[in-house]
C-alpha atoms as a PDB file:
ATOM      1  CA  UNK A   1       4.877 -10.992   7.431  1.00  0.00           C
ATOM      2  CA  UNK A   2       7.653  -8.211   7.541  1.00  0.00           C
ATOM      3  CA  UNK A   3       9.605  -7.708   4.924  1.00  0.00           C
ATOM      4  CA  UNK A   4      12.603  -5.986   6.411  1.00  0.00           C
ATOM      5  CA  UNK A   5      14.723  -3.415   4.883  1.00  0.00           C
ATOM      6  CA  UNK A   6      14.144  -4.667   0.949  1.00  0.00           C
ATOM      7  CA  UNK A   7      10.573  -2.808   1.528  1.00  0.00           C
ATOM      8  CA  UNK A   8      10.428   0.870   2.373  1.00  0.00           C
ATOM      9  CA  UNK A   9       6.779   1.708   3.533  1.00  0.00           C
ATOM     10  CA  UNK A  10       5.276   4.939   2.961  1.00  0.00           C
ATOM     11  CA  UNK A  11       2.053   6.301   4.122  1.00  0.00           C
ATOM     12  CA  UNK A  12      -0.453   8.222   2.662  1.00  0.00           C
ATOM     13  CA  UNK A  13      -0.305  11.894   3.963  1.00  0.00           C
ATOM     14  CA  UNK A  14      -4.113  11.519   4.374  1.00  0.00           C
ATOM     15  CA  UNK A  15      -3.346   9.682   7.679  1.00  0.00           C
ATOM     16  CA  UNK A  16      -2.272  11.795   9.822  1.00  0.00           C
ATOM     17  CA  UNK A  17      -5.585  12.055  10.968  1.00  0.00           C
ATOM     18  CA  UNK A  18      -5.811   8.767  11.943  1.00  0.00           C
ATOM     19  CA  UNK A  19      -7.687   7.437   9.545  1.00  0.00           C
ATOM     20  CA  UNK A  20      -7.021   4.017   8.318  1.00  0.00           C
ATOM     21  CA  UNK A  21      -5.191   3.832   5.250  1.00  0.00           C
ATOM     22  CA  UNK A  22      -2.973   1.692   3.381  1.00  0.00           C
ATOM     23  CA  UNK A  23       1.071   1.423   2.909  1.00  0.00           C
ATOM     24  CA  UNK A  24       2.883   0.816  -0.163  1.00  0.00           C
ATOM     25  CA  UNK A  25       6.436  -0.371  -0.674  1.00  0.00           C
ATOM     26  CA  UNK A  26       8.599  -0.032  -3.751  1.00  0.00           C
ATOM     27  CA  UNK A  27      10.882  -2.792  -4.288  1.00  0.00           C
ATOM     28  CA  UNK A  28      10.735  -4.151  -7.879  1.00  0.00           C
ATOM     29  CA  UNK A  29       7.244  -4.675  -8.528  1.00  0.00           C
ATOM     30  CA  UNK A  30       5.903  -2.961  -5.139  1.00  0.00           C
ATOM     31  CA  UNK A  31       3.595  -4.191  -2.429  1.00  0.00           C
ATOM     32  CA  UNK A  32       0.660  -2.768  -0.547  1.00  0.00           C
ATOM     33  CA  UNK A  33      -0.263  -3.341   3.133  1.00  0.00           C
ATOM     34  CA  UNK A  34      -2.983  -2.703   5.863  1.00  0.00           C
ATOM     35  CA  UNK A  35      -1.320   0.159   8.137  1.00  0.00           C
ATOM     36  CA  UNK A  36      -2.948  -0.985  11.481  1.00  0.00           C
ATOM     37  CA  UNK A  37      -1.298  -4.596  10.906  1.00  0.00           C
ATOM     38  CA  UNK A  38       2.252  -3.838   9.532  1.00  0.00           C
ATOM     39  CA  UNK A  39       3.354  -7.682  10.616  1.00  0.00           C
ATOM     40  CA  UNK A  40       0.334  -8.881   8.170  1.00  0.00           C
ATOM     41  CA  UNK A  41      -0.039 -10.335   5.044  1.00  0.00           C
ATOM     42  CA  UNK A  42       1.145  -8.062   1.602  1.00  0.00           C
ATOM     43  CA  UNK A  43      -0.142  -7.701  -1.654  1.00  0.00           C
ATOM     44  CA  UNK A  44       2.525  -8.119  -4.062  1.00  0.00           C
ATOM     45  CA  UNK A  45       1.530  -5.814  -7.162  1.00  0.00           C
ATOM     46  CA  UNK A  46       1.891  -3.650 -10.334  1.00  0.00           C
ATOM     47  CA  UNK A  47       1.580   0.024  -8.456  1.00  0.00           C
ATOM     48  CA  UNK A  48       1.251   1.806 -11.341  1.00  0.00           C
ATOM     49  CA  UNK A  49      -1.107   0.003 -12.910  1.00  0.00           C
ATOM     50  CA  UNK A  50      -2.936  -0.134  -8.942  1.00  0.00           C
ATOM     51  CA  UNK A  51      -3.490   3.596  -8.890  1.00  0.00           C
ATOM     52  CA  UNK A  52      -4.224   3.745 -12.436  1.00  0.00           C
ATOM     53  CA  UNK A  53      -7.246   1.667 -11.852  1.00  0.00           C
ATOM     54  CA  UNK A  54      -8.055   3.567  -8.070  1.00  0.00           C
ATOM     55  CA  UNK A  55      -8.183   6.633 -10.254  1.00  0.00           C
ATOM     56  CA  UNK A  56     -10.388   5.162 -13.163  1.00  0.00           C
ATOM     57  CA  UNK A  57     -12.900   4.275 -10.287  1.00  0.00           C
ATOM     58  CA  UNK A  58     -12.507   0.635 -10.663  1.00  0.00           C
ATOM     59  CA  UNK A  59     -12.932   0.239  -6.887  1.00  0.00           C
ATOM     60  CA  UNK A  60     -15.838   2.565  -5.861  1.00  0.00           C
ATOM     61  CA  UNK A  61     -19.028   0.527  -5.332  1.00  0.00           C
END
């Protein structure tokens, strides 16, 4: 699903070494996508309160 111009995707700088990653969009509450499927489904999301919890370790197994 694209989103068009209301969603400006950026990319980790992490990626330029090809390694799969994901996009995120700011555009009132933000949105995060896979990067090798642009056209695919989006997470709709708080981002802050996303990388607060990435950073807390909330997603390491």
């Amino acid at each position: 699903m694209n989103h068009g111009p209301a969603f400006r995707w950026r990319k980790s700088s992490f990626s330029s070494s090809g390694a799969e990653c994901v996009e995120v969009a700011s555009a009132g509450r933000g949105a995060v996508r896979d990067s090798k499927n642009p056209d695919g489904p989006t997470i709709r999301t708080d981002l802050h309160a996303l990388v607060c919890a990435a950073k807390a370790g909330r997603f390491d197994h």
